[in-house]
Protein backbone atom coordinates (compact mmCIF):
# COMPACT_ATOMS: atom_id res chain seq x y z
CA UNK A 1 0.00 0.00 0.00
CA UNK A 2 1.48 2.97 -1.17
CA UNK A 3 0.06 5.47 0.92
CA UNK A 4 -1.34 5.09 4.62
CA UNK A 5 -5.35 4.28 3.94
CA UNK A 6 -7.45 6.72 6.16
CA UNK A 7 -10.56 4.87 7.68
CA UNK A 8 -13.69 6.17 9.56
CA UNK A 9 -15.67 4.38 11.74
CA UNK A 10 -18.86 6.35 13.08
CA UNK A 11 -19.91 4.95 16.39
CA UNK A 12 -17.40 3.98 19.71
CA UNK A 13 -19.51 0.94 20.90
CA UNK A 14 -18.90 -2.61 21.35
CA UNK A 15 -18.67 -3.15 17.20
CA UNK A 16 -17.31 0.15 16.40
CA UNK A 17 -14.56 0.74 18.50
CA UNK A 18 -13.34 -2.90 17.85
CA UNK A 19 -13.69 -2.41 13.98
CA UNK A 20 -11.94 0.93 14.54
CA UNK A 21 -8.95 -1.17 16.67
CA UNK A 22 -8.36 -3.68 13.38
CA UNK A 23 -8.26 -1.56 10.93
CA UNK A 24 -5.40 0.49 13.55
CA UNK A 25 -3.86 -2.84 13.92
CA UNK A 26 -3.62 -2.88 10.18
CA UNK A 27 -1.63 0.13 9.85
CA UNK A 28 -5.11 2.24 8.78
CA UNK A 29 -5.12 5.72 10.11
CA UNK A 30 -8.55 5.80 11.82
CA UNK A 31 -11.04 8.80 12.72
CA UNK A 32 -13.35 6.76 15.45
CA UNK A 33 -16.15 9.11 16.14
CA UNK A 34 -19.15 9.31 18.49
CA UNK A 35 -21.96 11.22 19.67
CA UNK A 36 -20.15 12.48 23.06
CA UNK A 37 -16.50 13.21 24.37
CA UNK A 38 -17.36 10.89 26.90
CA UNK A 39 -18.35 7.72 24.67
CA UNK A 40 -15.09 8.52 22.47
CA UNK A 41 -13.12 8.35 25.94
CA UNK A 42 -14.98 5.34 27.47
CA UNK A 43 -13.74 3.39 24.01
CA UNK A 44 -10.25 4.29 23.86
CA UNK A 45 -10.04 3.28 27.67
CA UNK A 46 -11.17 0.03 26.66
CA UNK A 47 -9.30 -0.29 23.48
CA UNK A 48 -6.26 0.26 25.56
CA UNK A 49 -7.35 -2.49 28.10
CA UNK A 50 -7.64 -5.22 24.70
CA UNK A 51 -4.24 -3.57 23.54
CA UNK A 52 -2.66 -4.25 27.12
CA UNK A 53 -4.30 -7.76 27.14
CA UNK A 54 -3.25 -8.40 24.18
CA UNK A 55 0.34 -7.87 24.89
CA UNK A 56 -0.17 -9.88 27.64
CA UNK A 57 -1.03 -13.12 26.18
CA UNK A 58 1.18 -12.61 23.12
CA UNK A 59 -1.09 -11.55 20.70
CA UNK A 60 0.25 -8.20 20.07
CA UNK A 61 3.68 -6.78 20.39
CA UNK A 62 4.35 -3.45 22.31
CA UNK A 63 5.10 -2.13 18.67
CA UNK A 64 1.53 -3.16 17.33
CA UNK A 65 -0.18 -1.49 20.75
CA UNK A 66 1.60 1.81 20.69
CA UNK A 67 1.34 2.27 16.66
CA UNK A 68 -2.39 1.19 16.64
CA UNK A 69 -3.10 3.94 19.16
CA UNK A 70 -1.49 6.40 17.86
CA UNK A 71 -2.90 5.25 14.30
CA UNK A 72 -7.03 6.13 16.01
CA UNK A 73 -7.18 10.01 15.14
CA UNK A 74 -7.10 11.10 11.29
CA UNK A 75 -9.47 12.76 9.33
CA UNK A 76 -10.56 13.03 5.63
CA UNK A 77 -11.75 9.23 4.78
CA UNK A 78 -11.31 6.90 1.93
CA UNK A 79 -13.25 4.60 3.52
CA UNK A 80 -15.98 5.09 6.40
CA UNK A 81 -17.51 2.09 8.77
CA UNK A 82 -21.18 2.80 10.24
CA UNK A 83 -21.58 0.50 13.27
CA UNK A 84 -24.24 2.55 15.53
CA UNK A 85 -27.63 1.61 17.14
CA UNK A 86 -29.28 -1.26 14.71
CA UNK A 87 -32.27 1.48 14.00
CA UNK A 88 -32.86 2.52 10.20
CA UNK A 89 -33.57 5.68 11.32
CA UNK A 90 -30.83 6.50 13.53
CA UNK A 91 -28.42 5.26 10.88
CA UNK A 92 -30.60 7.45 7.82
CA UNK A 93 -28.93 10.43 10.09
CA UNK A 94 -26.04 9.39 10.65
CA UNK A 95 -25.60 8.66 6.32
CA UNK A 96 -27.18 12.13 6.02
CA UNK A 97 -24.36 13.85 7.95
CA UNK A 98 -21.93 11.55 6.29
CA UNK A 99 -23.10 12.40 2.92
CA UNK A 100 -22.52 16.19 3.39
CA UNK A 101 -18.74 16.17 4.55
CA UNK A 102 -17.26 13.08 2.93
CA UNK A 103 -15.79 13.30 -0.59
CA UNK A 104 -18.04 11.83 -3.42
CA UNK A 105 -15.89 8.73 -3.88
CA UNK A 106 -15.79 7.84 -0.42
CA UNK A 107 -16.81 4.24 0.43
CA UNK A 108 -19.88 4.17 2.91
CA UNK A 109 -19.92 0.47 4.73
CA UNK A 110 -22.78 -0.32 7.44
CA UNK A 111 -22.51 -2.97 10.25
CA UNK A 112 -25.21 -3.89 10.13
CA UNK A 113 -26.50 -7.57 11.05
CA UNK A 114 -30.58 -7.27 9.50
CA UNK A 115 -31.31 -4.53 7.95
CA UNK A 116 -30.95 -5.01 4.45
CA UNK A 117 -28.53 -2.46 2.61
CA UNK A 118 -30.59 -1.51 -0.58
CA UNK A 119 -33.03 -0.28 2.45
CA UNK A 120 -30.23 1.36 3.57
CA UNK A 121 -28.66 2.74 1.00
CA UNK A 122 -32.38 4.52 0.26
CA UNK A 123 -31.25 6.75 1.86
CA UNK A 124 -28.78 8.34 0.27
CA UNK A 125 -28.90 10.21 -2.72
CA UNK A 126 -28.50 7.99 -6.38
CA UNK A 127 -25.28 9.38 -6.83
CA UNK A 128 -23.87 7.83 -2.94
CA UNK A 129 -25.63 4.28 -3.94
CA UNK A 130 -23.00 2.76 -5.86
CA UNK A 131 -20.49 3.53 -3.09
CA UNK A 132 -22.68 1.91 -0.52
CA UNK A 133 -22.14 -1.66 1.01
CA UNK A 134 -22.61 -4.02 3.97
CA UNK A 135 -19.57 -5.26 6.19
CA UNK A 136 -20.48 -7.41 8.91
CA UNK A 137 -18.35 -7.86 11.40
CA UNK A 138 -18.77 -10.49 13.84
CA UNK A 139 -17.91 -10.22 17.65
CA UNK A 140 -14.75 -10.00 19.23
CA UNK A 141 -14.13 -7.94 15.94
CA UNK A 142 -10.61 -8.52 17.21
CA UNK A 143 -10.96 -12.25 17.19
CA UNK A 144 -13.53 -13.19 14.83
CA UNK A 145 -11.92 -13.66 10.94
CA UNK A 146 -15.46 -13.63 9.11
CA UNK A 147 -16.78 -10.51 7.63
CA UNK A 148 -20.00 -10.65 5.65
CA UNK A 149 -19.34 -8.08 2.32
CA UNK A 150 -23.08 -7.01 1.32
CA UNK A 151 -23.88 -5.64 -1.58
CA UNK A 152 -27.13 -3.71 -2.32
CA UNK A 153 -28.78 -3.59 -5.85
CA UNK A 154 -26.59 -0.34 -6.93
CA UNK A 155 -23.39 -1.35 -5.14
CA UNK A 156 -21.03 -0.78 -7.97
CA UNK A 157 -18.41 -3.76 -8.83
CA UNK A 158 -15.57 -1.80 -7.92
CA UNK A 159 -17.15 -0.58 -4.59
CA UNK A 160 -17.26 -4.38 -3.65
CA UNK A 161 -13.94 -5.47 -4.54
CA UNK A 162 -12.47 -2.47 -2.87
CA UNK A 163 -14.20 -3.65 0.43
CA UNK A 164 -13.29 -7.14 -0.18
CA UNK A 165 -9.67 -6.07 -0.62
CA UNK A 166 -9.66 -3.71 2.23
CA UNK A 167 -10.83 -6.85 4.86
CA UNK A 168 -7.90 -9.15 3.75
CA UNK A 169 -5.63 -6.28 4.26
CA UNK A 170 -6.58 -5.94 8.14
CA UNK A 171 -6.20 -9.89 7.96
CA UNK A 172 -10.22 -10.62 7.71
CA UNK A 173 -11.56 -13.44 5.69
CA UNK A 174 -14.44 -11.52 3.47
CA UNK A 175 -17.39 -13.37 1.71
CA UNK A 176 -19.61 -11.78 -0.83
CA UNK A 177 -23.69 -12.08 0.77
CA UNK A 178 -26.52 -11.46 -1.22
CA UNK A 179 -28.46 -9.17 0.34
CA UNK A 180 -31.04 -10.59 1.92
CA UNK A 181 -32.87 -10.74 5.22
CA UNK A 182 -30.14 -11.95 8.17
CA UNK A 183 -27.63 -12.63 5.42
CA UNK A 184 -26.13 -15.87 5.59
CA UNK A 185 -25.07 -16.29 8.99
CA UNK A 186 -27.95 -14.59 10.76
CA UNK A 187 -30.30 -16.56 8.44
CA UNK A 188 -28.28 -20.12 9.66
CA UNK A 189 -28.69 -19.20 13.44
């Protein structure tokens, strides 16, 4: 990778600040973001506690802690994860606000583990739609290799194999869903 890819993940909680920590892990420069100071400080606390854990056992060297740290605060995104509340119309406003400040080409992904992304992606103007696509993660985001890639009907080609590239790089095993109701593993449970 040529240049350092710049990742932003909208929402500090359980999913989000974990999908925020991999793609830091990965050598991403990440903008995590969250409704309040306080949510933004309650994740990095406990980001720091998996880092420090992780060192621990021998999953991550001092090297990989420190530089993924340091790697969670950059703006201007290639690439931007939604993982809040699992509520189409708190994530409609969160895609609203996205859709005024990020460049046209940016890549919008959603976390999201029912809601079907052509529903989603509804909600954002024509011209957004083919850069619109489903990645979910599975938790411990940290642990868990599987990543469900989900496109919706305007998805564009190259807005899917970006994503699919973009998991192996942060060492996640990506497989295309159609996008249907639970996906595949929801739908299996």
């Amino acid at each position: 990778m040529d240049k350092k890819r710049r990742v932003g993940v909208v929402g500090a909680g359980l999913m989000g600040r974990e999908i925020g920590l991999v793609f830091a892990l990965a050598g991403c420069a990440v903008l995590l973001t969250d409704q309040s100071q306080a949510a933004l400080d309650a994740a990095m606390a406990r980001l720091s506690e998996i880092l420090a854990k992780g060192v621990a056992r021998g999953f991550y060297t001092p090297d990989q802690r420190d530089g993924a740290l340091a790697n969670l605060d950059v703006a201007d995104c290639d690439y931007v994860t939604e993982a809040v509340f699992e509520s189409e119309d708190v994530k409609a406003g969160v895609y609203g606000k996205l859709a005024a400040v990020l460049a046209p080409s940016c890549i919008i992904a959603t976390n999201t583990s029912t809601i079907p992304i052509s529903v989603l992606a509804s909600h954002l103007g024509p011209e957004r739609r083919p850069f619109f696509i489903g990645t979910h993660f599975f938790s411990p985001v940290s642990r868990m290799a599987l990543v469900e890639v989900i496109s919706g009907i305007e998805t564009s080609p190259a807005t899917l194999e970006a994503t699919l590239e973009l998991c192996r790089s942060i060492g996640k095993t990506p497989v295309p869903i159609r996008d249907v109701p639970g996906f595949a593993v929801n739908r299996l449970l």
